[in-house]
Each structure stands twice: as C-alpha cells, then as structure tokens.
C-alpha atoms as a PDB file:
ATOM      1  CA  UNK A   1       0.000   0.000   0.000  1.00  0.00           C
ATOM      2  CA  UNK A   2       3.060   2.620   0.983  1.00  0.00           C
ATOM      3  CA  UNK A   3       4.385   1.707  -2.854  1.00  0.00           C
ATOM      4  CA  UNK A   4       1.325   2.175  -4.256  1.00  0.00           C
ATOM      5  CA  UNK A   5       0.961   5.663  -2.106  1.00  0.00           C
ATOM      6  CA  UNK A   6       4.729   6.863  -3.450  1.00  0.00           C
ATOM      7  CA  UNK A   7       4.038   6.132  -7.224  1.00  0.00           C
ATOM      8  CA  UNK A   8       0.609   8.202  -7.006  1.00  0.00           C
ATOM      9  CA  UNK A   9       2.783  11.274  -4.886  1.00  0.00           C
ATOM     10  CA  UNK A  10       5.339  10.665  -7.831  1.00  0.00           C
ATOM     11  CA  UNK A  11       2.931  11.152 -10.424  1.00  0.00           C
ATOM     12  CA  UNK A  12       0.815  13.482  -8.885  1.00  0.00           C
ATOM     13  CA  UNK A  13       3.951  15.919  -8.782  1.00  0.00           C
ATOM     14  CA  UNK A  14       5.196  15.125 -12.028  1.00  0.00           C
ATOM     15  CA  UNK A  15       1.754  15.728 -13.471  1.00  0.00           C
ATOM     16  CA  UNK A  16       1.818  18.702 -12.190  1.00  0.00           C
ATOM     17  CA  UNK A  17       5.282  19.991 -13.246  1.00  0.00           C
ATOM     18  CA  UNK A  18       4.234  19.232 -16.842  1.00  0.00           C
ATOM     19  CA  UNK A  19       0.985  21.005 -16.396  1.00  0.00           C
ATOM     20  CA  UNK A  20       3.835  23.977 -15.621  1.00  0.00           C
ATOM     21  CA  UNK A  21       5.743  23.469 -18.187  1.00  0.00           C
ATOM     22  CA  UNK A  22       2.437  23.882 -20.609  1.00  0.00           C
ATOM     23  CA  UNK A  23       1.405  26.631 -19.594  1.00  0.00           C
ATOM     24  CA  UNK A  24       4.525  28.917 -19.431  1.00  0.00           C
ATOM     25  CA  UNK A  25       4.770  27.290 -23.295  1.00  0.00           C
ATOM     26  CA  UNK A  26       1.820  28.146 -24.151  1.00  0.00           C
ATOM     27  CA  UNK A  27       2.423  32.073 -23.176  1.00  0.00           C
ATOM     28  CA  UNK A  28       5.106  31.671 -24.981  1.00  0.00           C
ATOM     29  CA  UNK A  29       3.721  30.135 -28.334  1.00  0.00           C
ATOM     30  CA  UNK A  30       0.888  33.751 -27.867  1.00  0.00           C
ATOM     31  CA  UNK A  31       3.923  35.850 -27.096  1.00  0.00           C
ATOM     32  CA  UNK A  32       6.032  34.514 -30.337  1.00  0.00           C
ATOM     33  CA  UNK A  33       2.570  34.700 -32.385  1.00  0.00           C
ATOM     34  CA  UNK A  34       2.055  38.225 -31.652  1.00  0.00           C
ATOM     35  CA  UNK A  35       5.635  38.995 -32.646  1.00  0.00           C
ATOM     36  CA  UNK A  36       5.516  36.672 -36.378  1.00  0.00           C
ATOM     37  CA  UNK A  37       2.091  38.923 -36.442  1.00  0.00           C
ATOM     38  CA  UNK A  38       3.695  42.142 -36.231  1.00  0.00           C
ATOM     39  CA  UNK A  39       6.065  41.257 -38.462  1.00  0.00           C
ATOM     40  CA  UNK A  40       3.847  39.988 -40.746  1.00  0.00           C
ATOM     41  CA  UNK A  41       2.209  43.131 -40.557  1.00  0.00           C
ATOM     42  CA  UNK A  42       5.656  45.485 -40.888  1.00  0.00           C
ATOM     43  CA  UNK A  43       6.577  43.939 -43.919  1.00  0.00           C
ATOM     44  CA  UNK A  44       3.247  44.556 -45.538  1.00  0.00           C
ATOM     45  CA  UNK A  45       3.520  48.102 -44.768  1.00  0.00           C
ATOM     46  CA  UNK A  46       7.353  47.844 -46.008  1.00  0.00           C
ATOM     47  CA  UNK A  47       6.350  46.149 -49.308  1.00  0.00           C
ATOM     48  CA  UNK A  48       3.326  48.579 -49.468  1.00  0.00           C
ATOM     49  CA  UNK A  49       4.701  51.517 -49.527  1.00  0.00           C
ATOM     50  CA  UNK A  50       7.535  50.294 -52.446  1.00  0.00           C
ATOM     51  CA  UNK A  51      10.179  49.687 -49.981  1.00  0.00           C
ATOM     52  CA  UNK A  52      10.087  45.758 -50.188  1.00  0.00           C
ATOM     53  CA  UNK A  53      12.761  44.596 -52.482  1.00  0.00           C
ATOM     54  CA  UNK A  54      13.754  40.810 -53.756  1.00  0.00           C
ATOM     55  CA  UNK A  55      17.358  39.429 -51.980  1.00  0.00           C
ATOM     56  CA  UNK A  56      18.982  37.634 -54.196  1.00  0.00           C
ATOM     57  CA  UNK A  57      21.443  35.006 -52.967  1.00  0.00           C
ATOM     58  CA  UNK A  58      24.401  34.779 -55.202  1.00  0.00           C
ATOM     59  CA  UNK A  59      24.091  39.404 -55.274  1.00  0.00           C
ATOM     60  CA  UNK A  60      27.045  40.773 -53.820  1.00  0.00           C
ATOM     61  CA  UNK A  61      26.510  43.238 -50.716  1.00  0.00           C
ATOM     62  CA  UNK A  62      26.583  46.885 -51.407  1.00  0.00           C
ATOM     63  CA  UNK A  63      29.379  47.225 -49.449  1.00  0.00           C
ATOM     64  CA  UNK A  64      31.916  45.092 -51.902  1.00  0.00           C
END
C-alpha cells in the first residue's frame, strides 16, 4: 500500500510539473505569435509603400 501511495505522490507531482511546463509554453507560443504577427504586418507596410525589395542570394553586398 506505501508503494502504491509513493508512485501516485510521484505522479501526482510530475503531473503537475508538466501542467507547468504547458502553460509557461503556451504564453510563450501567444507571445512569439504576436511577434511573427507584427512582423507579418511590418513587412506589408514595407512592401506597401515600395520599400520591399527581392534578396537575391548569389548578389554581392553593397558594401563590396
């Protein structure tokens, strides 16, 4: 009965450190959404207003 009384204290705890871990991940998923969202929106407004230009990989950097 003592076993049986560990396991459940041993799962009860772990249950609830991965209930912790789920939730601080899932304020960080909203948190990282928002950001890809604002970025999402920047670069509209960037490629609106002209600004938004096509990188090319093999183009040298200005700067060369």
């Amino acid at each position: 009965m003592e076993k049986l009384e560990e396991q459940i204290a041993h799962l009860t705890r772990t249950v609830e450190e991965l209930s912790d871990i789920v939730a601080t991940q899932a304020e960080e998923i909203v948190t990282l959404n928002r950001r890809v969202h604002m970025l999402m929106q920047r670069e509209g407004e960037r490629e609106a207003q002209g600004g938004g230009s096509v990188v090319i990989g093999d183009e040298r950097p200005p700067h060369y």
